[in-house]
C-alpha atoms as a PDB file:
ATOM      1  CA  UNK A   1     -14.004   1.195  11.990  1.00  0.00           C
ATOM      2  CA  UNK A   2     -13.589  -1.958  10.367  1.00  0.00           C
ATOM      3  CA  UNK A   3     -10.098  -2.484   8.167  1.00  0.00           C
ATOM      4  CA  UNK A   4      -9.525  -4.726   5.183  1.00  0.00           C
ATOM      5  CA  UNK A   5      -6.275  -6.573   4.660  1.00  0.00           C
ATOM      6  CA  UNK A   6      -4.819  -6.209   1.618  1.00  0.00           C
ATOM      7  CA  UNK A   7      -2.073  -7.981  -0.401  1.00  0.00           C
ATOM      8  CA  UNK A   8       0.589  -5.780  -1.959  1.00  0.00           C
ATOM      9  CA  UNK A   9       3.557  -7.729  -4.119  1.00  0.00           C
ATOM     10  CA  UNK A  10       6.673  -5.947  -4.627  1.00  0.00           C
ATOM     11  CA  UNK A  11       7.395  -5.763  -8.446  1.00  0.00           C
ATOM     12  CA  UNK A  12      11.381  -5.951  -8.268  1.00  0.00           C
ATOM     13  CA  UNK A  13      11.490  -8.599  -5.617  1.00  0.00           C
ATOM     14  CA  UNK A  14       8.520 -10.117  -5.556  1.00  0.00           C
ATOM     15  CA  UNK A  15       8.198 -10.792  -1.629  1.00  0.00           C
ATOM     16  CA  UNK A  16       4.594 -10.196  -0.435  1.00  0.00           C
ATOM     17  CA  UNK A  17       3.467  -7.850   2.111  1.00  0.00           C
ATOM     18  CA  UNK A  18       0.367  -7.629   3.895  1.00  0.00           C
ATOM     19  CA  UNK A  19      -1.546  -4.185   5.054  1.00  0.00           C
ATOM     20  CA  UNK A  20      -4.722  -3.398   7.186  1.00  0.00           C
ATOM     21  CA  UNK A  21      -6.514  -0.351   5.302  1.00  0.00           C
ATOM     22  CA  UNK A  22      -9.432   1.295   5.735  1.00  0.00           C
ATOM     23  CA  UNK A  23     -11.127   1.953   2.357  1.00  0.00           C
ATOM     24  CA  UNK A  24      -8.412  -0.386   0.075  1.00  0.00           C
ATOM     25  CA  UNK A  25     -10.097   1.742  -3.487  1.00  0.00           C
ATOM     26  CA  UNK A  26      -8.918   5.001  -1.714  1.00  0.00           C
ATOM     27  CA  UNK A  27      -5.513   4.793   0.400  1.00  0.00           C
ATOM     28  CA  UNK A  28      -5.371   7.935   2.989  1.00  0.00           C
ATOM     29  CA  UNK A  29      -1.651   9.423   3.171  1.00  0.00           C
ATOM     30  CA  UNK A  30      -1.070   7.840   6.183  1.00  0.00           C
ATOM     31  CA  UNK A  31      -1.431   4.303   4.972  1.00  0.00           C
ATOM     32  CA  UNK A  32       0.590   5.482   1.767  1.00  0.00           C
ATOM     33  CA  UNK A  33       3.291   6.513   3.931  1.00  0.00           C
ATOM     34  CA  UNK A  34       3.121   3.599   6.274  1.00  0.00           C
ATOM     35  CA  UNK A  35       3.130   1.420   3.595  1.00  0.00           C
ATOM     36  CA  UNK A  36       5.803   2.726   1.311  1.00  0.00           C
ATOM     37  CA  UNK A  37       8.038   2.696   4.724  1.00  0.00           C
ATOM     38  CA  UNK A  38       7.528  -1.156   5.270  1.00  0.00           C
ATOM     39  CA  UNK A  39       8.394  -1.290   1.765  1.00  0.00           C
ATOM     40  CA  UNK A  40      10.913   0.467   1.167  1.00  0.00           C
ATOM     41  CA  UNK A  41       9.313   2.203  -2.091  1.00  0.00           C
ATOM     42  CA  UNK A  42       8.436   5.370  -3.410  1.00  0.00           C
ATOM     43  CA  UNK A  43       5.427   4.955  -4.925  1.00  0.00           C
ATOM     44  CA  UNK A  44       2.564   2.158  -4.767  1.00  0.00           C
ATOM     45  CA  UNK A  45      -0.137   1.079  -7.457  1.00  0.00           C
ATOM     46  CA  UNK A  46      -3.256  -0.542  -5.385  1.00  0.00           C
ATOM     47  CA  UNK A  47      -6.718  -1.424  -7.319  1.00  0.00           C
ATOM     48  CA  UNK A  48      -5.438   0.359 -10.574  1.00  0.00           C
ATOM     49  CA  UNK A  49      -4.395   3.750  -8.639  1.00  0.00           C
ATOM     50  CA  UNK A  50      -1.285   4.891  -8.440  1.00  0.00           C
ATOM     51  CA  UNK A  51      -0.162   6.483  -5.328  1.00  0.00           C
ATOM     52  CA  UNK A  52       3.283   8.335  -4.128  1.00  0.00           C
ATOM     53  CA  UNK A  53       4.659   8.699  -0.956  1.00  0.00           C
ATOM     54  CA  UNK A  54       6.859  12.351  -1.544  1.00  0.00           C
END
């Protein structure tokens, strides 16, 4: 399955983080977790959705 890299920037910071999803208009949990990990966050907003790692 092919991924696509996407570029997330962290709004309090600033720094810039880069992700291989699979489908970057619909995050599964397990990116949103892996993600929100690396980043140290609780939630995310990707592609105008907002998603929550709880």
């Amino acid at each position: 399955m092919k991924k696509t890299r996407i570029k997330i920037t962290h709004q309090i910071d600033k720094t810039v983080h880069h992700f291989l999803v699979v489908d970057p208009k619909n995050l599964t949990s397990a990116e949103v977790k892996r993600i929100c990990d690396k980043m140290n966050v609780t939630a995310l907003f990707v592609n105008g959705r907002m998603y929550g790692n709880l």
